[in-house]
PDB file of N, CA and C in Angstrom:
ATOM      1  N   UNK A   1      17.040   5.694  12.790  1.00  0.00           N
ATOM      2  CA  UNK A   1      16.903   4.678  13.827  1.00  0.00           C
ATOM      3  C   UNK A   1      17.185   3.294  13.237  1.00  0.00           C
ATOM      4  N   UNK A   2      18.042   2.876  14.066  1.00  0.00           N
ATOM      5  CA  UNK A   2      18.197   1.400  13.288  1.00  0.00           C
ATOM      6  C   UNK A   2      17.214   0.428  14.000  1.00  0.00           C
ATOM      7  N   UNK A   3      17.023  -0.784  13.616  1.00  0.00           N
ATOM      8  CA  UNK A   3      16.174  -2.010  14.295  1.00  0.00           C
ATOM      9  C   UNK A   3      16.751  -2.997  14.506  1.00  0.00           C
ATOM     10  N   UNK A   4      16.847  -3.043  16.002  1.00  0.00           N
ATOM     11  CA  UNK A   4      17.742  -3.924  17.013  1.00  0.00           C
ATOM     12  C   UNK A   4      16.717  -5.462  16.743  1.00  0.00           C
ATOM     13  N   UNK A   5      17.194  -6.408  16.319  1.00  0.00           N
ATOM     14  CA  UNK A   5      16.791  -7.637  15.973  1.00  0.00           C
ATOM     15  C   UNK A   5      17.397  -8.882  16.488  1.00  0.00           C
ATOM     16  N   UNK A   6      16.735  -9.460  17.964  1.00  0.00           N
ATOM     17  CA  UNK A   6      17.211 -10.511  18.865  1.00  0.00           C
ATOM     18  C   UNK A   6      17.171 -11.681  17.945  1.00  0.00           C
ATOM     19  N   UNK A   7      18.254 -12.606  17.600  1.00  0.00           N
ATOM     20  CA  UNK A   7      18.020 -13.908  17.043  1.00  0.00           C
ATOM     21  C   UNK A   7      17.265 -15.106  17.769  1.00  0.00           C
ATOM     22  N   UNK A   8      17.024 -15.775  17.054  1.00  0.00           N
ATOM     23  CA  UNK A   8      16.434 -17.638  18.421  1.00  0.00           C
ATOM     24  C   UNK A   8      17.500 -17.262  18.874  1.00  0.00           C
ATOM     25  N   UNK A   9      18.779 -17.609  18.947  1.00  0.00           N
ATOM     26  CA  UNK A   9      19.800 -17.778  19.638  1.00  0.00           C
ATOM     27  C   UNK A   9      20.084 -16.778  21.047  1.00  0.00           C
ATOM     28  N   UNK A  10      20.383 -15.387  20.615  1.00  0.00           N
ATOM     29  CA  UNK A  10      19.947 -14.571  21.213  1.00  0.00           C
ATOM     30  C   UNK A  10      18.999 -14.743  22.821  1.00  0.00           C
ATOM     31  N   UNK A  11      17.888 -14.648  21.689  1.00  0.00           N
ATOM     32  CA  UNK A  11      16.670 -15.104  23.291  1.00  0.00           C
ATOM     33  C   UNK A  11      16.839 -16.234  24.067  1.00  0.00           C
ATOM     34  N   UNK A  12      17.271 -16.969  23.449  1.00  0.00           N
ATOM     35  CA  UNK A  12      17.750 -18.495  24.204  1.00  0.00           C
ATOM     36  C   UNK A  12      18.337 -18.656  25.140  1.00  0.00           C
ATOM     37  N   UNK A  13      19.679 -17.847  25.128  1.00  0.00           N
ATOM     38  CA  UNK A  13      20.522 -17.569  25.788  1.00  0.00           C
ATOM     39  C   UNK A  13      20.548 -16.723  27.013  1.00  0.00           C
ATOM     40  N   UNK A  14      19.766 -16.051  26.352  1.00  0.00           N
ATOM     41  CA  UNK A  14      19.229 -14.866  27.697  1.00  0.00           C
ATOM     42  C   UNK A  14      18.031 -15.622  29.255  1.00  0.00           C
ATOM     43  N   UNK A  15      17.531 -16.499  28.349  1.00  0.00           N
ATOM     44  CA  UNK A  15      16.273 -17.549  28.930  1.00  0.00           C
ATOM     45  C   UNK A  15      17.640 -18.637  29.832  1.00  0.00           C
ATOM     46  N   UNK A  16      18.274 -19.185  29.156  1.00  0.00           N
ATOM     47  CA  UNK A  16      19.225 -20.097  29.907  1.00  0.00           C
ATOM     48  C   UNK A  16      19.774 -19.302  30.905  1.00  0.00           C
ATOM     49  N   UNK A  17      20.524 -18.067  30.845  1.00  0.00           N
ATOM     50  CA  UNK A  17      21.063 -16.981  32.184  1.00  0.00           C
ATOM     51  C   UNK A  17      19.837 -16.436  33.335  1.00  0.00           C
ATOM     52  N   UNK A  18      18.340 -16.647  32.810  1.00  0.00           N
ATOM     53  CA  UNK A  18      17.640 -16.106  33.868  1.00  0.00           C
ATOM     54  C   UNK A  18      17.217 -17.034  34.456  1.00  0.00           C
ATOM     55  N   UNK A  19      17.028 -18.296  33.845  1.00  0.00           N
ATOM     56  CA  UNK A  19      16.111 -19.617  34.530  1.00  0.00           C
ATOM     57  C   UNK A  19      17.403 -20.616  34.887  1.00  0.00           C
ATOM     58  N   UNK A  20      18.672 -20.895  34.691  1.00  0.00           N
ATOM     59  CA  UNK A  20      19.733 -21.547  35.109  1.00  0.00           C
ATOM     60  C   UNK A  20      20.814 -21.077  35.677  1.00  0.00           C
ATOM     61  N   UNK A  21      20.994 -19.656  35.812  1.00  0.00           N
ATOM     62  CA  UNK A  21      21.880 -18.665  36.590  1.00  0.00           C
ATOM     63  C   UNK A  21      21.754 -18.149  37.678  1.00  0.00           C
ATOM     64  N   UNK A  22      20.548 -17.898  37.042  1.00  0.00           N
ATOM     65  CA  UNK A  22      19.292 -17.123  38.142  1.00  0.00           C
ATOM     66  C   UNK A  22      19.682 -15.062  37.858  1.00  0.00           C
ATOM     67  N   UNK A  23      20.608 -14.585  36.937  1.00  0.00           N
ATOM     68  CA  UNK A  23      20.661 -13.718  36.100  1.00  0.00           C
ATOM     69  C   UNK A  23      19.265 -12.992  35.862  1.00  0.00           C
ATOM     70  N   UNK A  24      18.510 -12.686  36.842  1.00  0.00           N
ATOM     71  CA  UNK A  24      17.248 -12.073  36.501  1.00  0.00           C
ATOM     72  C   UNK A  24      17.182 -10.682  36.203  1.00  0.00           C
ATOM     73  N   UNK A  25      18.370 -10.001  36.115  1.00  0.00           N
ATOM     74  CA  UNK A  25      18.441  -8.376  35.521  1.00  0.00           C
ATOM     75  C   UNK A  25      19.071  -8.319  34.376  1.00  0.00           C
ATOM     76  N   UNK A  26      19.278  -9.672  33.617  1.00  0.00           N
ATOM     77  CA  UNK A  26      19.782  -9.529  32.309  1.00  0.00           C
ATOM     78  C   UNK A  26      19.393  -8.302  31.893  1.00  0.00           C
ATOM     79  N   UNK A  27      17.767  -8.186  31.041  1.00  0.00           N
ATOM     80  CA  UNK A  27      17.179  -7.626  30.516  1.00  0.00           C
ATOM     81  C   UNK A  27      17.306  -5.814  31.023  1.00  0.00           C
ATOM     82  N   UNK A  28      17.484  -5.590  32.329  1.00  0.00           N
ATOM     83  CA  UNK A  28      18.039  -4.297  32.513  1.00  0.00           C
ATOM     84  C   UNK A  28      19.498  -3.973  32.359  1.00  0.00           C
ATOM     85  N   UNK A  29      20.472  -4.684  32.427  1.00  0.00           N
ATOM     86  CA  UNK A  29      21.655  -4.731  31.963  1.00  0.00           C
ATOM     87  C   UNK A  29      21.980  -4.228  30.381  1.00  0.00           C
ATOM     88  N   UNK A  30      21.359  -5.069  29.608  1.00  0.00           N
ATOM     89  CA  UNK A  30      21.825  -5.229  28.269  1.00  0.00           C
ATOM     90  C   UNK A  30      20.695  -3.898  27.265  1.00  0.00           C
ATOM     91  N   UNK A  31      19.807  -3.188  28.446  1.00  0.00           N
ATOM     92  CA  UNK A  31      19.230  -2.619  27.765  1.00  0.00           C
ATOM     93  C   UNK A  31      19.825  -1.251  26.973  1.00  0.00           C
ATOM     94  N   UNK A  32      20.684  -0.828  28.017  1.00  0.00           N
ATOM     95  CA  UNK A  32      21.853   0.821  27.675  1.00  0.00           C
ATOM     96  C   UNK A  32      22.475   0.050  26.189  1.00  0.00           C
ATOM     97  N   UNK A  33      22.516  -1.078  26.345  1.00  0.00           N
ATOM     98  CA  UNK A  33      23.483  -0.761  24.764  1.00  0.00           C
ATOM     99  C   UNK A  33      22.315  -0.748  23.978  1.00  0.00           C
ATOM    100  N   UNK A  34      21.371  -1.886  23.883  1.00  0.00           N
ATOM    101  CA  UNK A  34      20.726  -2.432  22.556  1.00  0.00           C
ATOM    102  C   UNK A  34      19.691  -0.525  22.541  1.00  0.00           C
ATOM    103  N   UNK A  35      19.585   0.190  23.701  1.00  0.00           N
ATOM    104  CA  UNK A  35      19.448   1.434  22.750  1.00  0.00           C
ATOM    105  C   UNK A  35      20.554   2.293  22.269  1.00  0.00           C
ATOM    106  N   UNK A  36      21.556   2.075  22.531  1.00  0.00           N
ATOM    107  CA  UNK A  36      22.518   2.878  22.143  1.00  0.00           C
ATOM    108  C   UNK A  36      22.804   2.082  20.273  1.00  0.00           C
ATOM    109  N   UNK A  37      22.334   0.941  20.370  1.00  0.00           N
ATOM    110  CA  UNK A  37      22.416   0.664  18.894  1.00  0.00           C
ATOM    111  C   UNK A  37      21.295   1.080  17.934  1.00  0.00           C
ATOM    112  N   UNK A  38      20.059   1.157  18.667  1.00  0.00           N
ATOM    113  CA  UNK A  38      19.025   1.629  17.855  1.00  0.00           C
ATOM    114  C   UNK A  38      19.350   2.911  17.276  1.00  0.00           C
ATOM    115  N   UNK A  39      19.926   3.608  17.860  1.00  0.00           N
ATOM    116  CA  UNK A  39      20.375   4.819  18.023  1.00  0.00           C
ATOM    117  C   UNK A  39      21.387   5.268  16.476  1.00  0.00           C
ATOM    118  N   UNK A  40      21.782   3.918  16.212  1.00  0.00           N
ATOM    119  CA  UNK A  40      22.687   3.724  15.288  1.00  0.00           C
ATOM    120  C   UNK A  40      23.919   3.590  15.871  1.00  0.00           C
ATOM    121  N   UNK A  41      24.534   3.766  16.937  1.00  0.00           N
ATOM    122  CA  UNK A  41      26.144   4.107  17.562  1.00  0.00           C
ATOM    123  C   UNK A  41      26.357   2.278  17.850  1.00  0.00           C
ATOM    124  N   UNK A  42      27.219   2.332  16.896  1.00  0.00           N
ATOM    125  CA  UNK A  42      27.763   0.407  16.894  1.00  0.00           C
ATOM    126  C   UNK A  42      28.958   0.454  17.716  1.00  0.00           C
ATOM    127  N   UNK A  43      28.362   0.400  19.072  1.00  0.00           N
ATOM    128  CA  UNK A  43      29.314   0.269  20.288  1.00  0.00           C
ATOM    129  C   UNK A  43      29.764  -1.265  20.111  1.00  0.00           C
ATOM    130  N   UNK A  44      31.240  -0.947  21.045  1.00  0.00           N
ATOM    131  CA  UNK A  44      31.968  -2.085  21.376  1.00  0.00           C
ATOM    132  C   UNK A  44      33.604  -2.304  20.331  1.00  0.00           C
ATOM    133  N   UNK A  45      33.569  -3.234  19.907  1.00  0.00           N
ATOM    134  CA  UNK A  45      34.748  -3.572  18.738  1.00  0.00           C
ATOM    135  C   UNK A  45      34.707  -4.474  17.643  1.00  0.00           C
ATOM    136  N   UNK A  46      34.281  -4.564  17.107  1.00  0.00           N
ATOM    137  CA  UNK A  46      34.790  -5.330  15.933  1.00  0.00           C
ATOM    138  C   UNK A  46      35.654  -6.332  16.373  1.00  0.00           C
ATOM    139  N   UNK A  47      34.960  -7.764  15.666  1.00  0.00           N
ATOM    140  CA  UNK A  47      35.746  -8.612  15.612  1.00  0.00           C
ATOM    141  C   UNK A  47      36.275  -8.966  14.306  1.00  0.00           C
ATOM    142  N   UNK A  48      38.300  -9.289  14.580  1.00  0.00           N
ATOM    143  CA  UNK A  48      38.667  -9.126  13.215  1.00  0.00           C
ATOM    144  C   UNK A  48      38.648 -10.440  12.830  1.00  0.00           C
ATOM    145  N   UNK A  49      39.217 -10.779  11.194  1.00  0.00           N
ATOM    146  CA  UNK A  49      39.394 -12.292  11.260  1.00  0.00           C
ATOM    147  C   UNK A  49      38.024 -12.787  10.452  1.00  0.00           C
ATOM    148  N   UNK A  50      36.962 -12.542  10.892  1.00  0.00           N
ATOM    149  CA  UNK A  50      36.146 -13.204  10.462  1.00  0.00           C
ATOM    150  C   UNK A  50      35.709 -12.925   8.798  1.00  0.00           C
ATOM    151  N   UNK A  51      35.674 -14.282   8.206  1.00  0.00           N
ATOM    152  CA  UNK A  51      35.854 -13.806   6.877  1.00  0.00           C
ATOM    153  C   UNK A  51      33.907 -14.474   6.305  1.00  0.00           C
ATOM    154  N   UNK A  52      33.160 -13.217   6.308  1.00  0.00           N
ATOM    155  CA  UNK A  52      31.724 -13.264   6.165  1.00  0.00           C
ATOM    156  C   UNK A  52      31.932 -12.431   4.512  1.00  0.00           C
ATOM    157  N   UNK A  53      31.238 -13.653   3.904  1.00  0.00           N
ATOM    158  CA  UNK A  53      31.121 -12.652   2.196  1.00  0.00           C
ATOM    159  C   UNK A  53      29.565 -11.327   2.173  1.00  0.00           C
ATOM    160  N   UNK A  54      29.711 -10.876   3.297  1.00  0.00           N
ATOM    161  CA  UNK A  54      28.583  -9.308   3.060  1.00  0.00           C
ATOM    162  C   UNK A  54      28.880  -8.384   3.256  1.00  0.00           C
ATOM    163  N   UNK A  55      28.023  -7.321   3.446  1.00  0.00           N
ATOM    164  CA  UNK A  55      28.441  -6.325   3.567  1.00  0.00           C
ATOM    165  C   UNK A  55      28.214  -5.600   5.575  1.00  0.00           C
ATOM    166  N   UNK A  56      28.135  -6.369   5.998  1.00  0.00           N
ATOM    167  CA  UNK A  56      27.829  -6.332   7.732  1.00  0.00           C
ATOM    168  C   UNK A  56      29.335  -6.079   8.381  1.00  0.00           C
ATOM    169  N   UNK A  57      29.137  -6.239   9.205  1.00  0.00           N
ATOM    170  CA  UNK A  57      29.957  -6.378  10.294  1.00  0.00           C
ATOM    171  C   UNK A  57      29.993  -6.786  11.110  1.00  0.00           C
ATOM    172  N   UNK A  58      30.338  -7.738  12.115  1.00  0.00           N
ATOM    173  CA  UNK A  58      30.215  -8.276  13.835  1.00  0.00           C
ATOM    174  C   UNK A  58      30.957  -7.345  14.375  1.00  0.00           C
ATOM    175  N   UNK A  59      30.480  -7.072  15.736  1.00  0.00           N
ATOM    176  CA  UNK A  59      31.237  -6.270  16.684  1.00  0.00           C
ATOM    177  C   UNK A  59      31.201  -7.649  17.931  1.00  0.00           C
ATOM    178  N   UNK A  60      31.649  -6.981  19.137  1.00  0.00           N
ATOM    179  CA  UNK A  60      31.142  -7.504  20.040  1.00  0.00           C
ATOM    180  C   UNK A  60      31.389  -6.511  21.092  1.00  0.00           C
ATOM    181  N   UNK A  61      30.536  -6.656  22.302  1.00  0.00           N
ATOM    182  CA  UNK A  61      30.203  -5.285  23.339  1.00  0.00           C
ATOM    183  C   UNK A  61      29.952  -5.979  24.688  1.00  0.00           C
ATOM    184  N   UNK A  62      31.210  -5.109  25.363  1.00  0.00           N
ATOM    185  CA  UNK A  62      30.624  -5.692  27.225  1.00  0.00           C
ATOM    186  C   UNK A  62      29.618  -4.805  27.778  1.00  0.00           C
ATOM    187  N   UNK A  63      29.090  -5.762  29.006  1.00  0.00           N
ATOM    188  CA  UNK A  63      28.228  -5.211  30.074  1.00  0.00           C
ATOM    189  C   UNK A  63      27.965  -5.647  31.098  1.00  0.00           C
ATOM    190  N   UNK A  64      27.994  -5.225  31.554  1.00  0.00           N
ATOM    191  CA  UNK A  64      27.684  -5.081  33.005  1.00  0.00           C
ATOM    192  C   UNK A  64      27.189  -6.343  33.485  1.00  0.00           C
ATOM    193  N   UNK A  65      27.536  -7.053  34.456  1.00  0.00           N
ATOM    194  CA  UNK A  65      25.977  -8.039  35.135  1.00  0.00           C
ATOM    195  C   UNK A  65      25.977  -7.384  36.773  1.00  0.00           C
ATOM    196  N   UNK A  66      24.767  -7.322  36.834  1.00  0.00           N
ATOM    197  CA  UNK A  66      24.425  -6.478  37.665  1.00  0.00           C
ATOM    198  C   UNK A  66      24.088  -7.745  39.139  1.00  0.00           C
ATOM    199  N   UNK A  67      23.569  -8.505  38.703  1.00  0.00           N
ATOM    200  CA  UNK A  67      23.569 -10.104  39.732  1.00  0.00           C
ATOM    201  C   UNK A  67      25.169 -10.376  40.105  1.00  0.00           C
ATOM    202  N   UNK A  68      25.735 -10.089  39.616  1.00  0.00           N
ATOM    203  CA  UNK A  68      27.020 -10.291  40.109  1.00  0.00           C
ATOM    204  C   UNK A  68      27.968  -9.484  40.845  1.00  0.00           C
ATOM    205  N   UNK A  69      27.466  -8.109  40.750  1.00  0.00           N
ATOM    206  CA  UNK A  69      28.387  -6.882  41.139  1.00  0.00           C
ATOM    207  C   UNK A  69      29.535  -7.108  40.629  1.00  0.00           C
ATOM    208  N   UNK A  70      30.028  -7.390  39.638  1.00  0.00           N
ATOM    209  CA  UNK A  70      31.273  -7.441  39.362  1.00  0.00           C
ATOM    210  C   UNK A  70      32.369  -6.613  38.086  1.00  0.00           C
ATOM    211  N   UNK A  71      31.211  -5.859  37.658  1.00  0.00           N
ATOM    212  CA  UNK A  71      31.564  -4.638  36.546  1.00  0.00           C
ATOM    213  C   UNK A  71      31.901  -5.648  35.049  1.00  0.00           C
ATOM    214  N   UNK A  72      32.167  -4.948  33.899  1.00  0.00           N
ATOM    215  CA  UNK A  72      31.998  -4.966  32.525  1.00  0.00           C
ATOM    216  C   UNK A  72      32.915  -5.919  32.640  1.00  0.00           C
ATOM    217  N   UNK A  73      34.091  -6.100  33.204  1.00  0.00           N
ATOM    218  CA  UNK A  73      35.208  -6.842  32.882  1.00  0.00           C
ATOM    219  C   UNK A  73      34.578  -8.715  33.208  1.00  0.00           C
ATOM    220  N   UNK A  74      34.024  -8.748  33.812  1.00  0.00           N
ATOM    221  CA  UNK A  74      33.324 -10.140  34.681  1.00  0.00           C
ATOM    222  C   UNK A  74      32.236 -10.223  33.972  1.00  0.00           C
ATOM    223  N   UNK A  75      31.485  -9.268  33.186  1.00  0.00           N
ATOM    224  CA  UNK A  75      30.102  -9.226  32.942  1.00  0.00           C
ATOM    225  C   UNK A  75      29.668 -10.179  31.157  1.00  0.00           C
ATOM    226  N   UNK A  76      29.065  -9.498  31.042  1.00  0.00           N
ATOM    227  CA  UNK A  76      28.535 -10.297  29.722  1.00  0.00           C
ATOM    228  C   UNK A  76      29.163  -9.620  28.557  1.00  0.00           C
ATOM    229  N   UNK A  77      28.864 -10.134  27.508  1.00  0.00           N
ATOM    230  CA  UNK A  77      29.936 -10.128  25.944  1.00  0.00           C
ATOM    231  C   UNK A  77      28.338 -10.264  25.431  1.00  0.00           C
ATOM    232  N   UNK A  78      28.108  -9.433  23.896  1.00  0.00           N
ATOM    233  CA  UNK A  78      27.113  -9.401  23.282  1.00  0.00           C
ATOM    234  C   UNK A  78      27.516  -9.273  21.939  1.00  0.00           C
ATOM    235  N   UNK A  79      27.423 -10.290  21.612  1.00  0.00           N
ATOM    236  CA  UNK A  79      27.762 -10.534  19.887  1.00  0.00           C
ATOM    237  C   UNK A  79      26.846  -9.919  18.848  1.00  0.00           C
ATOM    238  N   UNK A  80      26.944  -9.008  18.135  1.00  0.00           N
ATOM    239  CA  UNK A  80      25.902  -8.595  17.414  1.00  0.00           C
ATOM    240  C   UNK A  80      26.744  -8.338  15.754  1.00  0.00           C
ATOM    241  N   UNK A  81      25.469  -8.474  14.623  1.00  0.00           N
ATOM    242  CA  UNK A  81      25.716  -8.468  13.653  1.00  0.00           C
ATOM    243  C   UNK A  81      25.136  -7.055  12.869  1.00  0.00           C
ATOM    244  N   UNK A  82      25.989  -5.963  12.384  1.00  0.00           N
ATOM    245  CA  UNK A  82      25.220  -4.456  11.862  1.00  0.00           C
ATOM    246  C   UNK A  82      25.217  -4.926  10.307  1.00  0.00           C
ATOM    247  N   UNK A  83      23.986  -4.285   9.433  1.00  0.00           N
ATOM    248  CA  UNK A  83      24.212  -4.062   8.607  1.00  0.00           C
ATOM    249  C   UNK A  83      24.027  -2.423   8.326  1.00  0.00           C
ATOM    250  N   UNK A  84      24.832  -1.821   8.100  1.00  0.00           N
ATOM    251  CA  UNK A  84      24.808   0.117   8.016  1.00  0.00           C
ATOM    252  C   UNK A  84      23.421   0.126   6.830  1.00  0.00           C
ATOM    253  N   UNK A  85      24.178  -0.336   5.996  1.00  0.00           N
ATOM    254  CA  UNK A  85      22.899   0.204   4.565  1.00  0.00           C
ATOM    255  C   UNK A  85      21.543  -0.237   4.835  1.00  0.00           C
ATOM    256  N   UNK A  86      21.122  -1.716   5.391  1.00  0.00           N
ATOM    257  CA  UNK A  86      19.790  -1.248   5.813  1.00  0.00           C
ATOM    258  C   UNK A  86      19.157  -0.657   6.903  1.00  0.00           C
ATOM    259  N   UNK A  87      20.036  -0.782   7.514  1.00  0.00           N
ATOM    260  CA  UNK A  87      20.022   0.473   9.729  1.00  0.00           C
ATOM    261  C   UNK A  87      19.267  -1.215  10.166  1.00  0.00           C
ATOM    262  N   UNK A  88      20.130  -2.396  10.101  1.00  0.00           N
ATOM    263  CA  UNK A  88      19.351  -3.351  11.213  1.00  0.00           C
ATOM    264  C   UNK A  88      20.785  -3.953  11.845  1.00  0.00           C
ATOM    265  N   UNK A  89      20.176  -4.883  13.102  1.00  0.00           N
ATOM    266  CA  UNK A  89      21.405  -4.858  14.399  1.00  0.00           C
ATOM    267  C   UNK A  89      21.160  -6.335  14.557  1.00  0.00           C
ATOM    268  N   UNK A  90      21.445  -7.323  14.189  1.00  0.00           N
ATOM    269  CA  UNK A  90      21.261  -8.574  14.826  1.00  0.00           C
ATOM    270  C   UNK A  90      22.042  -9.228  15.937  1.00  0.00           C
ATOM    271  N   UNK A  91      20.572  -9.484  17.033  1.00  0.00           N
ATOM    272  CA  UNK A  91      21.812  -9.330  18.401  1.00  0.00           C
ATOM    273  C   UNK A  91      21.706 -11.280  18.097  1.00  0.00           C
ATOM    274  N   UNK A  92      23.237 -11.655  18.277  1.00  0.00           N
ATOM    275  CA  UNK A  92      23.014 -12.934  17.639  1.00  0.00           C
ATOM    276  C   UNK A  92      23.565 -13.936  19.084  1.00  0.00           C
ATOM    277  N   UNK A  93      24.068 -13.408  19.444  1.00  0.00           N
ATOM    278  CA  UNK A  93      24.064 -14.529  21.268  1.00  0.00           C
ATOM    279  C   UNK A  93      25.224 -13.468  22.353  1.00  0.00           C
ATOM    280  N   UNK A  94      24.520 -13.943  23.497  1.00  0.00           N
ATOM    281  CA  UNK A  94      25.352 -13.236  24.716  1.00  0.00           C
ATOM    282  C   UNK A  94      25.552 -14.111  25.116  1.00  0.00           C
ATOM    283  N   UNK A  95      26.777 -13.992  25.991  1.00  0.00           N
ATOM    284  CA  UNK A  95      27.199 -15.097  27.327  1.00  0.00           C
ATOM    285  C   UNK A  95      27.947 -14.499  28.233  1.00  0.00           C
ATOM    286  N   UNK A  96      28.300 -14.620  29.319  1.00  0.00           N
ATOM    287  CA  UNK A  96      28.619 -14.673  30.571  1.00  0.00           C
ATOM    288  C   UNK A  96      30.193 -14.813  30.854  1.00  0.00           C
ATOM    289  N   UNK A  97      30.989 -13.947  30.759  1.00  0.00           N
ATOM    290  CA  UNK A  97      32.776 -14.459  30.801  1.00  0.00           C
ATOM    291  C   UNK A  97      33.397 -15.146  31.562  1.00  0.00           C
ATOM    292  N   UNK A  98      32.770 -15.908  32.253  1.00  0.00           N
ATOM    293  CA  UNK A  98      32.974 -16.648  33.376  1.00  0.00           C
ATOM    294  C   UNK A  98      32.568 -18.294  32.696  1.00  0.00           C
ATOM    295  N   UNK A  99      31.764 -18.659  31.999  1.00  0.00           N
ATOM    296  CA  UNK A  99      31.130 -19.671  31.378  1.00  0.00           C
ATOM    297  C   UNK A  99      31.936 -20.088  29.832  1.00  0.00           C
ATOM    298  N   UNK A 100      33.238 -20.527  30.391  1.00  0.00           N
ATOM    299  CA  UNK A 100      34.065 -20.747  29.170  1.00  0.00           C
ATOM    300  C   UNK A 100      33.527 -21.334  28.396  1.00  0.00           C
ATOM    301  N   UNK A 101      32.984 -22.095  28.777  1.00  0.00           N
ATOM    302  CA  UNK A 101      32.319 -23.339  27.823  1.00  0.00           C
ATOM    303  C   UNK A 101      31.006 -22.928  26.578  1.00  0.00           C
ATOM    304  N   UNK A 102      30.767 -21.608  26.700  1.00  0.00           N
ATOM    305  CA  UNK A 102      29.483 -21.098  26.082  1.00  0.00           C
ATOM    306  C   UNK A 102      30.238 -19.436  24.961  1.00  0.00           C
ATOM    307  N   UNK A 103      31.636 -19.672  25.114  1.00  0.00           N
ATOM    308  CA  UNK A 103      32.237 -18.213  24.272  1.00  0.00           C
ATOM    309  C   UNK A 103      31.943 -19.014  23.107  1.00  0.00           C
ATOM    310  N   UNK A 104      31.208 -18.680  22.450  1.00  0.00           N
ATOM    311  CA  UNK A 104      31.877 -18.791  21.049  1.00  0.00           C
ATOM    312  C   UNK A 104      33.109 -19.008  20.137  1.00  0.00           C
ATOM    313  N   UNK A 105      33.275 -19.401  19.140  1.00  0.00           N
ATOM    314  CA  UNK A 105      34.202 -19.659  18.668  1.00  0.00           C
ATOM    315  C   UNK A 105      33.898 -18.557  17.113  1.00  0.00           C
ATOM    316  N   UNK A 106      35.085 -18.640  16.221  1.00  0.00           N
ATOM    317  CA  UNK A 106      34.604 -17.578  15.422  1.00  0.00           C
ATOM    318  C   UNK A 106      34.035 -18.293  14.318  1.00  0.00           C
ATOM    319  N   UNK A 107      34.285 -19.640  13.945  1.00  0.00           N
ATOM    320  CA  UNK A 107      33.317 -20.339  12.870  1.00  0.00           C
ATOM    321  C   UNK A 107      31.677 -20.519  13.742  1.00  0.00           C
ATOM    322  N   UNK A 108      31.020 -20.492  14.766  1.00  0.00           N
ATOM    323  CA  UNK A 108      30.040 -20.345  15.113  1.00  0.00           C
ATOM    324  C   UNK A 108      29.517 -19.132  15.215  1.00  0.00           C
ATOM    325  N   UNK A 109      30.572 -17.933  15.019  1.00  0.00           N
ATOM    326  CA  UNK A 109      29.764 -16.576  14.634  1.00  0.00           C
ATOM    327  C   UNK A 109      29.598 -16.542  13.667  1.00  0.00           C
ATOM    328  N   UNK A 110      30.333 -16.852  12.667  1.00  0.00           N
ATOM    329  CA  UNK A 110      30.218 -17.109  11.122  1.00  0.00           C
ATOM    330  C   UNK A 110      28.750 -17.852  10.708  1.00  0.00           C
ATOM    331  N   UNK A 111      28.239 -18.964  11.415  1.00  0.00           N
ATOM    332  CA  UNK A 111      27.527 -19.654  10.971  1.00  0.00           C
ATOM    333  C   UNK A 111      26.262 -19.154  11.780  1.00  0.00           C
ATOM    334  N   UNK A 112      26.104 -18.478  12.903  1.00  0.00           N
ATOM    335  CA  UNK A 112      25.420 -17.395  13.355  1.00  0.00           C
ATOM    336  C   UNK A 112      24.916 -16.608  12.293  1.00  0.00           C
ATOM    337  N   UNK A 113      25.737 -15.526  11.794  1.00  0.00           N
ATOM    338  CA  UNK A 113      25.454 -15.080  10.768  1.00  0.00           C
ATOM    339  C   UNK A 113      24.874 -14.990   9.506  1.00  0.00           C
ATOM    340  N   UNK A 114      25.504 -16.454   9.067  1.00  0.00           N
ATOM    341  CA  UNK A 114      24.920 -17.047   8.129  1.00  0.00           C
ATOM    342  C   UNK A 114      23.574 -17.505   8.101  1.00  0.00           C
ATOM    343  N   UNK A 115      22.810 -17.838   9.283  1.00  0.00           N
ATOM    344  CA  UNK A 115      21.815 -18.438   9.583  1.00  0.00           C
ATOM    345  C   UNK A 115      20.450 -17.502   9.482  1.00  0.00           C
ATOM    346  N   UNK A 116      20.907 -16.260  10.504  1.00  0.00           N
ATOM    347  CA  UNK A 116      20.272 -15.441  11.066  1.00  0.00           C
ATOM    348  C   UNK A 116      20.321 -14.028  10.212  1.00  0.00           C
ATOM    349  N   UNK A 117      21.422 -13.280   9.532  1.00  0.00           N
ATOM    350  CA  UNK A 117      21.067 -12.655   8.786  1.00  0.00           C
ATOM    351  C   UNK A 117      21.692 -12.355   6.984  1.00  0.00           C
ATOM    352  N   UNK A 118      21.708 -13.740   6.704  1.00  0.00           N
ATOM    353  CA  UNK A 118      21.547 -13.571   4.999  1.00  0.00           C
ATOM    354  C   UNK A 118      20.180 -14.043   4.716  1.00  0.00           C
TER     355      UNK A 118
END
C-alpha cells in the first residue's frame, strides 16, 4: 500500500474550488484515483521534460468534475509526485482545465517538488 500524501498546496486548492467555484464534489471526484494510487497503480502520464535530481517521478491524471457534467476532458488535472522505493504519492496541486490562469507551469512543478517532497 502506498501513502497518498496531500501537500499545503494540494488542500488549498481544493478549498479555493469548493468555497470560490462552488465545486462541492471535488472530494468525491478525485477520490477513484487517490485510491487507485494507494493501491500503488500510478495512473495517468508522466510528465516529460522535467529535470528533478531524485529518484520520483511526476505524473499527472484527469478527472472527472462532476459539478460540471462535463467528463475527464473539461474536468480536473491532478499533479502528483511518486516515489516507488518508499510506496509514498504526493498529491502536489489540482486545477480545473478551464482556469488557464491556475495550470501550472513546469518550473512550479519543479519547485512543488522541491518544497514538498525532498
Amino acid at each position: 500500500m502506498y501513502e497518498v500524501i496531500p501537500t499545503e498546496r494540494f488542500e488549498k486548492d481544493v478549498k479555493y474550488y469548493v468555497k470560490k467555484k462552488g465545486f462541492v464534489h471535488i472530494g468525491t471526484d478525485i477520490k477513484a484515483i487517490t485510491d487507485e494510487l494507494e493501491k500503488g497503480n500510478l495512473v495517468g502520464t508522466e510528465i516529460p521534460g522535467l529535470k528533478i535530481a531524485t529518484e520520483g517521478h511526476t505524473f499527472k491524471v484527469r478527472s472527472a468534475n462532476s459539478d460540471t457534467k462535463m467528463g475527464q476532458s473539461n474536468g480536473y488535472r491532478i499533479i502528483y509526485y511518486a516515489i516507488r522505493d518508499d510506496e509514498e504519492v504526493y498529491l502536489l496541486t489540482i486545477y480545473y482545465k478551464k482556469d488557464d490562469n491556475r495550470i501550472p507551469t513546469n518550473q512550479e512543478i519543479i519547485e512543488l517538488v522541491e518544497s514538498y517532497c525532498m
